[in-house]
Each structure stands twice: as C-alpha cells, then as structure tokens.
C-alpha atoms as a PDB file:
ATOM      1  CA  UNK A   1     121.344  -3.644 262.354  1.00  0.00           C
ATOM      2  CA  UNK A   2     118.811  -5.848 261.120  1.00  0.00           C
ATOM      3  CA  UNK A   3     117.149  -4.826 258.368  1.00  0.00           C
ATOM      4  CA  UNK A   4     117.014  -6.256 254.478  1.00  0.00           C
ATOM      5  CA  UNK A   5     114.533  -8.609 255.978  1.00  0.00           C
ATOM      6  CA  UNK A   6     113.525 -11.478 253.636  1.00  0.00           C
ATOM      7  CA  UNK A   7     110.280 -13.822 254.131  1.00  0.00           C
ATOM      8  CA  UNK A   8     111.079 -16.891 255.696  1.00  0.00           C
ATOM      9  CA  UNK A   9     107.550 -18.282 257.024  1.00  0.00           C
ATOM     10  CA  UNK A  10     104.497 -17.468 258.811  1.00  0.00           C
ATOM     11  CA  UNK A  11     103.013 -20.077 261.015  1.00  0.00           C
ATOM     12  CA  UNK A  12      99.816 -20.757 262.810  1.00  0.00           C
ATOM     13  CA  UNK A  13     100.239 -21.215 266.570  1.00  0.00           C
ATOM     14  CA  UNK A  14     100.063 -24.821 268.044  1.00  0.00           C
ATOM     15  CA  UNK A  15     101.307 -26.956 270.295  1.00  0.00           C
ATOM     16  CA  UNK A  16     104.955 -27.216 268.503  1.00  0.00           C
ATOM     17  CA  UNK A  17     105.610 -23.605 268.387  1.00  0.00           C
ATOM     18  CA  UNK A  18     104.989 -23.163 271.989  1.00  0.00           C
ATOM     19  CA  UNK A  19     107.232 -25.669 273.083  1.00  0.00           C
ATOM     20  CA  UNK A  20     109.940 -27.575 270.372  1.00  0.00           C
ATOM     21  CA  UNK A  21     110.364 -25.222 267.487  1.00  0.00           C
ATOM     22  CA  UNK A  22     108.950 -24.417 263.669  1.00  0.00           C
ATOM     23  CA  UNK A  23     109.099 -26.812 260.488  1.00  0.00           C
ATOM     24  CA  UNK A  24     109.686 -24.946 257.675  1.00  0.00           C
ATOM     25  CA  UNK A  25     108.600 -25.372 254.306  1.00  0.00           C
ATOM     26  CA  UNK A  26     110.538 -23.935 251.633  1.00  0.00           C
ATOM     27  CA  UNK A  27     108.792 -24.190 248.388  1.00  0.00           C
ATOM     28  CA  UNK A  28     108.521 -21.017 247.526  1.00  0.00           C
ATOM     29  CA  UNK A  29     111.441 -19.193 249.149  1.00  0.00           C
ATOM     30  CA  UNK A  30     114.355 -18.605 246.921  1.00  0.00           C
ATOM     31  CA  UNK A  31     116.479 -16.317 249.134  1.00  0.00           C
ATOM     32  CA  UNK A  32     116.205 -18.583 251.959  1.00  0.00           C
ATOM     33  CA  UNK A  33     116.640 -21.363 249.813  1.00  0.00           C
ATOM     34  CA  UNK A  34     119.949 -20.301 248.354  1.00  0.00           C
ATOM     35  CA  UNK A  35     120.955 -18.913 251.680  1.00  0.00           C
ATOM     36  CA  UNK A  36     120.724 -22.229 253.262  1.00  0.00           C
ATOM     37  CA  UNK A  37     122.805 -23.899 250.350  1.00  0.00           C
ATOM     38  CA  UNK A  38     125.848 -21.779 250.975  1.00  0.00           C
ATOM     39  CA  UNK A  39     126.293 -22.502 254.947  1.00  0.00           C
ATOM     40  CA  UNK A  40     123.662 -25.697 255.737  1.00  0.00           C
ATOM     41  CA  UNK A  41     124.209 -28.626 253.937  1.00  0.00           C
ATOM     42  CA  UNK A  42     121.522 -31.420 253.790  1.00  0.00           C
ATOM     43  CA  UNK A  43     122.219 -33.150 257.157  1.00  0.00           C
ATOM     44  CA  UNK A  44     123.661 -30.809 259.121  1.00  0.00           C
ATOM     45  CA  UNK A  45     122.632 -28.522 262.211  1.00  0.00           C
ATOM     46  CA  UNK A  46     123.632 -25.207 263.021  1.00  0.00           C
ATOM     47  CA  UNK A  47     123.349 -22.688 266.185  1.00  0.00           C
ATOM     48  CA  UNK A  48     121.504 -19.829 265.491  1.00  0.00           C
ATOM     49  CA  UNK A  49     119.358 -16.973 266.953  1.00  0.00           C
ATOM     50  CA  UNK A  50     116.356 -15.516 267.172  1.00  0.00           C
ATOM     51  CA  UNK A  51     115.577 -12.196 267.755  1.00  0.00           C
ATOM     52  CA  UNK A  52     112.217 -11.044 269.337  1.00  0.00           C
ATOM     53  CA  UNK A  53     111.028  -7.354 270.545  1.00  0.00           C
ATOM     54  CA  UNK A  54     114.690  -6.598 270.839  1.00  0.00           C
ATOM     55  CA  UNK A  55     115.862  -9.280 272.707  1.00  0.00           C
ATOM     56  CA  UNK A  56     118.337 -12.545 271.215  1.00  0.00           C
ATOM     57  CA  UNK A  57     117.652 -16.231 271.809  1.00  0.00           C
ATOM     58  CA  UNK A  58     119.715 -19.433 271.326  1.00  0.00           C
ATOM     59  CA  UNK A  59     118.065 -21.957 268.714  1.00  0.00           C
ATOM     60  CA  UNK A  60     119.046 -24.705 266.257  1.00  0.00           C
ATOM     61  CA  UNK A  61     118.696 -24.766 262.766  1.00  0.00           C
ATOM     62  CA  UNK A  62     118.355 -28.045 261.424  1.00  0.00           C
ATOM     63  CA  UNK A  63     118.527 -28.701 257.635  1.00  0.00           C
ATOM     64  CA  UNK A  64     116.842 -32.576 257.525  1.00  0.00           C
ATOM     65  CA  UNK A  65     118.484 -35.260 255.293  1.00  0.00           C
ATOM     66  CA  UNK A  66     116.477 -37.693 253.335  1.00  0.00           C
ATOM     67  CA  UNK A  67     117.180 -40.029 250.399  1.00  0.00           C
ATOM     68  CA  UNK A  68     118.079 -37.600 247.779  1.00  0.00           C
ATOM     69  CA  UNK A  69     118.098 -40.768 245.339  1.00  0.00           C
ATOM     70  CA  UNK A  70     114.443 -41.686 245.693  1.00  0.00           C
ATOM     71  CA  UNK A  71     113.785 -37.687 246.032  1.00  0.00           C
ATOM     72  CA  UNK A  72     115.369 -35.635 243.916  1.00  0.00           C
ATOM     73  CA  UNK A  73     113.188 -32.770 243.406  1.00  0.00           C
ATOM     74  CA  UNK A  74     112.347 -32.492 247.133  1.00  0.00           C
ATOM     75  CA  UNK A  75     113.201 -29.337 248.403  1.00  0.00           C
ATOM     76  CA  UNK A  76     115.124 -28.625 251.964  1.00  0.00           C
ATOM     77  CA  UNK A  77     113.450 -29.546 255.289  1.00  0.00           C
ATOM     78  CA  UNK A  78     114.380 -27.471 257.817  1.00  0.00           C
ATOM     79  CA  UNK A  79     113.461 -27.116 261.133  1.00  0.00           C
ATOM     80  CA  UNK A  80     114.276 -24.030 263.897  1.00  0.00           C
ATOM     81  CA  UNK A  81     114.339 -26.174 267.291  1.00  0.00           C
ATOM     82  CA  UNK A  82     114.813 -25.603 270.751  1.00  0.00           C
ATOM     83  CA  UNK A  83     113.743 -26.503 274.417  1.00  0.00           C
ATOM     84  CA  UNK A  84     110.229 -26.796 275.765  1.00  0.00           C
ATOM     85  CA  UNK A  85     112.186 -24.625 278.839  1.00  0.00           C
ATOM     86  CA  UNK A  86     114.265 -22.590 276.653  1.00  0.00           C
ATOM     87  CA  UNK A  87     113.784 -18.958 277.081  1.00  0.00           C
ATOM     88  CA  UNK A  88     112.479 -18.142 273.874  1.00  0.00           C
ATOM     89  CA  UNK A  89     109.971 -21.201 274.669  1.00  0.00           C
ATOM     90  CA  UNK A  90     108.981 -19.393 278.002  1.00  0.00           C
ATOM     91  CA  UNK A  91     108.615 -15.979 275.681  1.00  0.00           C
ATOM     92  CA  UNK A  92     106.187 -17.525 273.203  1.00  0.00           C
ATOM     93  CA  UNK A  93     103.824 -18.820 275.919  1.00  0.00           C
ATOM     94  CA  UNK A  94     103.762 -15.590 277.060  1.00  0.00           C
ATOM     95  CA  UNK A  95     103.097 -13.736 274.084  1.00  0.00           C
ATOM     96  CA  UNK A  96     100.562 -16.156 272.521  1.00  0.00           C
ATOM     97  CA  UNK A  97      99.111 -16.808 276.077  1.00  0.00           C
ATOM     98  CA  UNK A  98      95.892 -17.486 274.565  1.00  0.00           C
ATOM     99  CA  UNK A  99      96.598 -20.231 272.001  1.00  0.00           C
ATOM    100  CA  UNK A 100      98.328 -22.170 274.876  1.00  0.00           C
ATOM    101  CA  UNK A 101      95.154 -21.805 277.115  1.00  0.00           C
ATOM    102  CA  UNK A 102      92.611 -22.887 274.362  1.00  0.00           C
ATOM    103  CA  UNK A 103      95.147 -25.748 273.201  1.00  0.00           C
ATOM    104  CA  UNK A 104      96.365 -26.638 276.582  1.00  0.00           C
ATOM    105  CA  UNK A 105      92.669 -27.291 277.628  1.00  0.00           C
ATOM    106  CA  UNK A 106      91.582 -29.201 274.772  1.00  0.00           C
ATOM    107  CA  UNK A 107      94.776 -31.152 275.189  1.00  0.00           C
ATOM    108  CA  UNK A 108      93.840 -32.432 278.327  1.00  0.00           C
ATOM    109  CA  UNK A 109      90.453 -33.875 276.895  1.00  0.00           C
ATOM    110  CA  UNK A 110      91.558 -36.181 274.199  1.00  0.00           C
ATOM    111  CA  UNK A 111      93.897 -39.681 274.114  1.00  0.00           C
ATOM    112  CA  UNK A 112      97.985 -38.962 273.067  1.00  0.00           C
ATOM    113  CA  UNK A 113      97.569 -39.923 269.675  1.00  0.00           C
ATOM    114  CA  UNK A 114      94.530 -36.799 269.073  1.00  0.00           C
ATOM    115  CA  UNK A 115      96.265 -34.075 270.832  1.00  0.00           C
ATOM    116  CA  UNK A 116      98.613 -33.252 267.742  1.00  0.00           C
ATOM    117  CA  UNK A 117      95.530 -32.249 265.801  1.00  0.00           C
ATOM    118  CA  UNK A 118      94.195 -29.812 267.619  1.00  0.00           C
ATOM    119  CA  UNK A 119      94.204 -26.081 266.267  1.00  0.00           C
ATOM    120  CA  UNK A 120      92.655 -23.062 267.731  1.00  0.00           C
ATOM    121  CA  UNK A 121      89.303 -21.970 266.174  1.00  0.00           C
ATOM    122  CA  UNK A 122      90.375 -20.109 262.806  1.00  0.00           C
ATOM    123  CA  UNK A 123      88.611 -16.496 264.338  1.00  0.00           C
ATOM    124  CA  UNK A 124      91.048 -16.833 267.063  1.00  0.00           C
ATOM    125  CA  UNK A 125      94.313 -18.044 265.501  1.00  0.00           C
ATOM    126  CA  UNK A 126      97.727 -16.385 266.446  1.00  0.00           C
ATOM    127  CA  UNK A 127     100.609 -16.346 264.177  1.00  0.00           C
ATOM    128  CA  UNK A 128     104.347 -16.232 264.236  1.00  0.00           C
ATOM    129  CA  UNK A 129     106.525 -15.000 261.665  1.00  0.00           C
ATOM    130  CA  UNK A 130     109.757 -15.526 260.546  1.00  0.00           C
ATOM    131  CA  UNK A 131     112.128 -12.914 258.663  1.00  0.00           C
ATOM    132  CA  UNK A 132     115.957 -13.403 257.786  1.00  0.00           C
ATOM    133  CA  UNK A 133     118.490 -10.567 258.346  1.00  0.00           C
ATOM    134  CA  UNK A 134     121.390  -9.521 257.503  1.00  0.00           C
ATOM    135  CA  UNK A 135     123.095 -11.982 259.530  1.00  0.00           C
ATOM    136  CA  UNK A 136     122.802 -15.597 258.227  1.00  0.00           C
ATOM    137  CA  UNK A 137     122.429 -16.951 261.575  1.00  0.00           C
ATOM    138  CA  UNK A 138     120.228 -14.398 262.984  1.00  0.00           C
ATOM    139  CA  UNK A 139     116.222 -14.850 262.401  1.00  0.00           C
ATOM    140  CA  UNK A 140     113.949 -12.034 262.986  1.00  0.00           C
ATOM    141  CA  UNK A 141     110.067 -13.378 264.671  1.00  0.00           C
ATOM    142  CA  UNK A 142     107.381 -11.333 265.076  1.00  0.00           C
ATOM    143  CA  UNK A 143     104.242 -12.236 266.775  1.00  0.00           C
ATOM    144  CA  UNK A 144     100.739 -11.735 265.411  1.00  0.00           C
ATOM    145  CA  UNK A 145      98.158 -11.939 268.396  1.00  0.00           C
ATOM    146  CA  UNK A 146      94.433 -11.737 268.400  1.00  0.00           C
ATOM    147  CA  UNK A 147      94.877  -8.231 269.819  1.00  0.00           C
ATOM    148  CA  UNK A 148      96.802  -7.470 266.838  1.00  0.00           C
ATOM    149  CA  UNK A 149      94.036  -8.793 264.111  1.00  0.00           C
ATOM    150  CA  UNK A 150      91.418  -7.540 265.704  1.00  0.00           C
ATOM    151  CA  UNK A 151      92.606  -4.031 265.677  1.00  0.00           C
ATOM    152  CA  UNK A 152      93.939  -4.271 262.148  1.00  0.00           C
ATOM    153  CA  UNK A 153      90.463  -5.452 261.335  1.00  0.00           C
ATOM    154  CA  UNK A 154      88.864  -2.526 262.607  1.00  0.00           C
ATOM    155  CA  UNK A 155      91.222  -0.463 261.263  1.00  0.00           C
ATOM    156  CA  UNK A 156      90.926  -1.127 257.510  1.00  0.00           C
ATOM    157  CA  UNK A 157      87.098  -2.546 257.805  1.00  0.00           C
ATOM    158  CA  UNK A 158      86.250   0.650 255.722  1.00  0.00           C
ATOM    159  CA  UNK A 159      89.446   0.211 253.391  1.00  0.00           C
ATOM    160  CA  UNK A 160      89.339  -0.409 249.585  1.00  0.00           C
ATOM    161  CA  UNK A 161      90.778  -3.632 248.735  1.00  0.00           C
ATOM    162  CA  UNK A 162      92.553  -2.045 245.327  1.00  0.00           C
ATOM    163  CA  UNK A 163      93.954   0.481 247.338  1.00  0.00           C
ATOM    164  CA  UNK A 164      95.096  -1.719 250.259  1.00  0.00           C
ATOM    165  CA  UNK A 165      97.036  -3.709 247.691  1.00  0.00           C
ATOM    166  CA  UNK A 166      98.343  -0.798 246.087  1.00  0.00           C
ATOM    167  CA  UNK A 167     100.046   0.728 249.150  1.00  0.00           C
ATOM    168  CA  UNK A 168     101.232  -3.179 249.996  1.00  0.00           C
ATOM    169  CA  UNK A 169     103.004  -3.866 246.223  1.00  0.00           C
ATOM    170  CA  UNK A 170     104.281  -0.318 246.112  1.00  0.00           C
ATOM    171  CA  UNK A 171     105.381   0.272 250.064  1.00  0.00           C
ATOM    172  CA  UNK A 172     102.940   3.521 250.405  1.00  0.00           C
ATOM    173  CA  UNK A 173     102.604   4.701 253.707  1.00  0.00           C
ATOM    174  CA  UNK A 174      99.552   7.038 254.749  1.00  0.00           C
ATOM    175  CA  UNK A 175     100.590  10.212 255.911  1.00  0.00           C
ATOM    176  CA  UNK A 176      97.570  11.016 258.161  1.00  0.00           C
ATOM    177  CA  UNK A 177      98.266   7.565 259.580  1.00  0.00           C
ATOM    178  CA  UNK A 178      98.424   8.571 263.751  1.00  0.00           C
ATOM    179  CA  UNK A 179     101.212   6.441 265.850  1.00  0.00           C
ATOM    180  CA  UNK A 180      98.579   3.872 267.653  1.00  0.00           C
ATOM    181  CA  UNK A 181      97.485   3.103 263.978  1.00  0.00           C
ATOM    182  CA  UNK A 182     100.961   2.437 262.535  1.00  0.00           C
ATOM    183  CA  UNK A 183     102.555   0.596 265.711  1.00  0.00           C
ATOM    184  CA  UNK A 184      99.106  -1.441 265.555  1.00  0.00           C
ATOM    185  CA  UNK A 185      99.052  -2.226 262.133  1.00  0.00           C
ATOM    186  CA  UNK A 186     102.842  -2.502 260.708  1.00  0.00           C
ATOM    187  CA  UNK A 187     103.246  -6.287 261.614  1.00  0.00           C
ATOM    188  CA  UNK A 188     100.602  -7.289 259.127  1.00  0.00           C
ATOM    189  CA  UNK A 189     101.432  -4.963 256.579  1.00  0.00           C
ATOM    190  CA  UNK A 190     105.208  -5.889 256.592  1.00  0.00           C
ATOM    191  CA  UNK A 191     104.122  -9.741 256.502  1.00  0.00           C
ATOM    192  CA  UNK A 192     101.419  -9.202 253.186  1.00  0.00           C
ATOM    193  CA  UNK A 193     104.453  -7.360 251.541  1.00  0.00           C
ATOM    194  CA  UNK A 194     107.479 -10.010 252.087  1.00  0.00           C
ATOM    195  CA  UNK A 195     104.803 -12.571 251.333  1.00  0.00           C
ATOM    196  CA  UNK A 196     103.970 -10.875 247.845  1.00  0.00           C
ATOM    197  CA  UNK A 197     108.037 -10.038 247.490  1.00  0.00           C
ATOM    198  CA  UNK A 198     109.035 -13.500 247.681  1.00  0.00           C
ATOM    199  CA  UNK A 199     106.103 -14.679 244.912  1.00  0.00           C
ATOM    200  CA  UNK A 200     107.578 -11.754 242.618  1.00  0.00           C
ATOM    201  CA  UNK A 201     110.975 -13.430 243.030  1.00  0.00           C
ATOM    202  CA  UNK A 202     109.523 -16.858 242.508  1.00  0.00           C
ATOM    203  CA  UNK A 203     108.277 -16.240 239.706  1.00  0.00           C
ATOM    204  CA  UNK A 204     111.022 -13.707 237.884  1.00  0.00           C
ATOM    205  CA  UNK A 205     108.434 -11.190 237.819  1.00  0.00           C
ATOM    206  CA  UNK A 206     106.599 -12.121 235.747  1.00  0.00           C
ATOM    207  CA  UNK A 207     102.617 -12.719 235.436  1.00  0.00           C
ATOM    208  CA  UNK A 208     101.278 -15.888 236.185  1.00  0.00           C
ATOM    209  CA  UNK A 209      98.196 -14.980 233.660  1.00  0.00           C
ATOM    210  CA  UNK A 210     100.317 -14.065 229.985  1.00  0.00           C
ATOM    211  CA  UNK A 211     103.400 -15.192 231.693  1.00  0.00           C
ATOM    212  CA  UNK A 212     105.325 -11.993 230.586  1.00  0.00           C
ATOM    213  CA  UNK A 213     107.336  -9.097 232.514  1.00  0.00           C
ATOM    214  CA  UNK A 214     106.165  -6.486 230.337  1.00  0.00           C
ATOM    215  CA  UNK A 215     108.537  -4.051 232.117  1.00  0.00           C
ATOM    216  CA  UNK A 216     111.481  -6.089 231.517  1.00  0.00           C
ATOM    217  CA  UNK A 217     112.146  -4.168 228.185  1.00  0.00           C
ATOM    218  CA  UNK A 218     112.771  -1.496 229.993  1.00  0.00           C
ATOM    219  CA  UNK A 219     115.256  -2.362 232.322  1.00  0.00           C
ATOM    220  CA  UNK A 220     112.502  -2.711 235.502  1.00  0.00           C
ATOM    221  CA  UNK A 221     110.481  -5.129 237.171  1.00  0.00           C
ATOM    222  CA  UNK A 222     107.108  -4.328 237.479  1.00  0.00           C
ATOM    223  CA  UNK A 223     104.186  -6.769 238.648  1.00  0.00           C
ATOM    224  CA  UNK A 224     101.796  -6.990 241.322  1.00  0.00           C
ATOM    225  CA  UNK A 225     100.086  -9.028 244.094  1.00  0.00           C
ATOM    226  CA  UNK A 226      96.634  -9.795 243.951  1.00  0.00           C
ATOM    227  CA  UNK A 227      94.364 -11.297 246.772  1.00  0.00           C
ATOM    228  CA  UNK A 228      92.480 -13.765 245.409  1.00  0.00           C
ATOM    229  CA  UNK A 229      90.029 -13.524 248.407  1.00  0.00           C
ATOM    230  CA  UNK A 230      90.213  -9.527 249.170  1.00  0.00           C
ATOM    231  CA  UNK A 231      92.356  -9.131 251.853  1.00  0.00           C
ATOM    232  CA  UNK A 232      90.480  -6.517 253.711  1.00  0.00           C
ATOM    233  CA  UNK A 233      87.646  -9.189 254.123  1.00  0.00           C
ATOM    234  CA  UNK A 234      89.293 -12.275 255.032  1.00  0.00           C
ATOM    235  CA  UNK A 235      93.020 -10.585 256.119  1.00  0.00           C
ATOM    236  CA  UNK A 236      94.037 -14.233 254.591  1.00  0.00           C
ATOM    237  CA  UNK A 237      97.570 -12.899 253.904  1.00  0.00           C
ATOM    238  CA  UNK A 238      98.985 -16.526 252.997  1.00  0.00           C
ATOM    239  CA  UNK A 239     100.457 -16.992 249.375  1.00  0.00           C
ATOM    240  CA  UNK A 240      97.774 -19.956 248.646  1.00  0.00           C
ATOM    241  CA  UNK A 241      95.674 -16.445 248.553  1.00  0.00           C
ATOM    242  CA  UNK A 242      97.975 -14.393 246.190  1.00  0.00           C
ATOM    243  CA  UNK A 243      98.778 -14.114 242.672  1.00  0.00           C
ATOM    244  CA  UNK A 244     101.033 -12.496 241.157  1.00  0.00           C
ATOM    245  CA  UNK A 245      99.902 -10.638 237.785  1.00  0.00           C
ATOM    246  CA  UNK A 246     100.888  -7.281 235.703  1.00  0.00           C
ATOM    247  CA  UNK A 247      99.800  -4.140 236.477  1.00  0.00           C
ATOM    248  CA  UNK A 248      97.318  -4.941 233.585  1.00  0.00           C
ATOM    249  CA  UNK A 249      95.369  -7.883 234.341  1.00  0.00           C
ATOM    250  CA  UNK A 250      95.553  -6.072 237.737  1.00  0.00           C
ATOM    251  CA  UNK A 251      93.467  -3.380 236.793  1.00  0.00           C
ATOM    252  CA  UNK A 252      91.059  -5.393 234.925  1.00  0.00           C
ATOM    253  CA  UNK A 253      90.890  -8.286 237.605  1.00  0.00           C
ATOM    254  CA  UNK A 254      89.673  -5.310 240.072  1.00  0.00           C
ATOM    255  CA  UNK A 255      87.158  -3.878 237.242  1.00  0.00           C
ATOM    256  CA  UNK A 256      85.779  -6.671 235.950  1.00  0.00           C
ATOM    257  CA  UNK A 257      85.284  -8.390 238.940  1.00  0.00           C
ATOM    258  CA  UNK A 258      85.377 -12.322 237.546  1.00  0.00           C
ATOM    259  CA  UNK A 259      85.380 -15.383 239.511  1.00  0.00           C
ATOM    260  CA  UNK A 260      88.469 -17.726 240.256  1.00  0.00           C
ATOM    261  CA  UNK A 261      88.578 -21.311 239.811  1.00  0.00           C
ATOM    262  CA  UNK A 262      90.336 -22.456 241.809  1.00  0.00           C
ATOM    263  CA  UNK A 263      90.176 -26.183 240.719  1.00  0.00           C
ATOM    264  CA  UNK A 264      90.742 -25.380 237.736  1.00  0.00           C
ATOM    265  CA  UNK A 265      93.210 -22.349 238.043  1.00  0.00           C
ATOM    266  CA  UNK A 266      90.670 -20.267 235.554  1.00  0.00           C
ATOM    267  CA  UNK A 267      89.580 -16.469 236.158  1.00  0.00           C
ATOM    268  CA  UNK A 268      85.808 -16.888 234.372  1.00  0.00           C
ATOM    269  CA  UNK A 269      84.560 -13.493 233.461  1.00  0.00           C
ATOM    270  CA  UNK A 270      80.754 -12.172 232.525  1.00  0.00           C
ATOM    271  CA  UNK A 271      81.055 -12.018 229.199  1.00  0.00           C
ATOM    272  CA  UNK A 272      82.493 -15.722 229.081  1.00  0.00           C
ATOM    273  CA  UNK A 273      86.168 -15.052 228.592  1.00  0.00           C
ATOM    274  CA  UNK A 274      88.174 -17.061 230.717  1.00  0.00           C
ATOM    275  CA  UNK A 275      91.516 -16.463 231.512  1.00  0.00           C
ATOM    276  CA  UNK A 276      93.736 -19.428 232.812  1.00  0.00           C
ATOM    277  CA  UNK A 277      96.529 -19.321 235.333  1.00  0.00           C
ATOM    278  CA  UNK A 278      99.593 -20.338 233.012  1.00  0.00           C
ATOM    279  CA  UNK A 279     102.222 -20.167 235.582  1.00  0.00           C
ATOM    280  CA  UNK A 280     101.703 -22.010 238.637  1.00  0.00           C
ATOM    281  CA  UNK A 281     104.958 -23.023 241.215  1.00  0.00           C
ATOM    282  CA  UNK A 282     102.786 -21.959 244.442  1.00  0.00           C
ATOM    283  CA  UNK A 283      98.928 -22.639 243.697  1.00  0.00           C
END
C-alpha cells in the first residue's frame, strides 16, 4: 500500500537525473519538511527506496549540512542519490530515452565546464516526479515523457481552463472519460493537484489576495488554485504558475479577466482596480 501520496518535487530531466540522483528544494513543502525533521537530521544520510511502475529501487537520501550559524533561515538540502549503474539509473535512461539522446549529443559538442548547462528544448522537456508514501523511506516517481504531454495536450486542447481547475482543486473525475484517456492523462492531473495541495498547506488555506480563509468559520477549509498562465495553454503545472485564492477572487479572476504583474505581484483590472498579492512564501 502506497497511497496518501504527498508532493515532494517535480524535476526537469538532465544530465543528473539520468545518472547521480535529484536535489531537492524544499521551500514550499511542509509535509516533507516536517517528515524529514523527525528521522533525517541535518548531516545525516539514510537508505531509502524508490518505487517506479511497480518495481523498488535502492537509493540514498541525503539531508546536506551547512553552517546553520551564518544560515539560519535556510531550509533543508536534500538530495536522493545513487549510481550512474544503479538499476534505477539504467530505468530512467530507458524511460526518458529521449532527453539522454538530445543531451548526450549536445554533450559531446561542448568543453567539461559547458556540459552542465545544457537542457533539452522546453517543447521537448521530460519530467520526473517525486511523491512520498506511507512509508517514510519509500518515495513514489513517476515519469512524465513527451508521449505523455503530447497526448494530454491533445486531449484537453478543447478544455475550459475554469473547468480544468475546477475538477483539479475539487478531485472531479469525468465519467464519460474512456480508459486510454484516463491511463494517458492521470500522471499530470495527479501532479497539478499535489502541486496546488501543498500551496493550500503552505499557506493555511488561506488567500494570498485578502489573506483570509473565509471558510474557516465554519469548521472547513476552502480555497483554490489558480493558473496564473491557463494551464490548458501552457500545461505549466509548476507552483511559480499557481496561486492560491478563495473561491471568490476565483470566480472574479476568471470573469474579469485582469492582468498579473508579476514584478510587482499586482492583478491590474479594466476598470483600474488593482488587487495586490498580500501573501507571498512561493512567488
């Protein structure tokens, strides 16, 4: 059993992922964070493994020390690390066999010190995901391949953005949805929604425009994700492109239709009202 499956990180496919491992940044994960805190301390590495289309790897877990003293806001560093030949290694190459042409190629065409800057063309990028479970030394990956865009792409190229992001912040699933569609389509989906999740828990749910829960009254918590750049246009799931907001400013940020700032952090409307983010731990 591996469900309950927390956000860790998604990452863009290079050179590092095919062959030593993942940095992770932890800014905005608070599960992970606290997870890490109870059985990692600052220093210290750890076995773990990683599970991938059903099958368990060997890793290491590696929580990086630094001088607290001269940083002591910095969050954890951690880094997932393993074996250029490791099996899971070997796996990855496999899976994203087209990142490790395009980079492997380039690679060979530019001095030592270039070759860690080179990234596959942003219309071809693969991704690889990282999920906790209910284990805390198990990771669950999942692999985003052009395949998989592309038929996501076509498959919500007629979709309404409100809608998308109404089924994503309130787990609907379409009924008239055939198997090929779902199997194709689920990886994303689960990824936009953990991504939105984890902002919700960043920020207590409450909006980053009034700064309020307005459902906490209540007893609930009730806020929403919002794609700064529509999702079913750019499929830019990352939280750089998400806000979290009420249901209100929700409705009127998809009705009024104003433009975001994001220098400045200000939704400018029409009419002239502008409406600053007030809350900001992720932007």
């Amino acid at each position: 059993m591996l469900s309950d499956n927390s956000y860790v990180y998604k990452k863009e496919v290079d050179w590092s992922v095919l062959h030593e491992g993942v940095n992770i940044p932890v800014t905005i994960q608070v599960v992970f964070q606290n997870a890490i805190r109870t059985f990692l301390p600052r220093g210290q590495s750890k076995e773990i493994y990683l599970v991938l289309d059903g099958k368990t790897y060997e890793a290491i877990l590696k929580n990086q020390r630094f001088d607290e003293g001269k940083y002591p806001k910095r969050k954890d560093i951690l880094q997932i690390r393993y074996n250029p030949q490791s099996d899971i290694a070997r796996r990855l190459r496999t899976i994203f066999s087209s990142s490790y042409r395009y980079i492997s190629e380039h690679r060979n065409n530019i001095t030592e010190k270039q070759r860690k800057f080179v990234r596959v063309p942003e219309e071809k990028r693969e991704y690889l995901a990282i999920y906790t479970t209910v284990y805390p030394d198990t990771y669950l990956l999942e692999c985003i391949t052009q395949e998989d865009t592309k038929i996501f792409k076509d498959t919500i190229v007629h979709e309404d953005e409100h809608e998308y992001e109404a089924s994503i912040n309130y787990n609907a699933v379409d009924i008239n949805a055939t198997i090929a569609k779902v199997n194709q389509t689920v990886k994303i989906r689960k990824l936009n929604r953990a991504i939105g999740e984890t902002l919700k828990l960043l920020y207590n749910y409450r909006c980053q425009i009034c700064g309020e829960n307005i459902s906490a009254r209540y007893g609930v918590d009730i806020v929403e994700t919002h794609h700064i750049v529509p999702f079913v246009e750019s499929l830019n799931n990352n939280a750089e492109n998400q806000v979290i907001v009420c249901p209100n400013h929700h409705r009127v940020i998809h009705k009024a239709r104003p433009v975001f700032d994001r220098r400045k952090l200000i939704y400018v409307y029409n009419n002239g009202i502008e409406e600053r983010i007030i809350l900001n731990l992720h932007l």
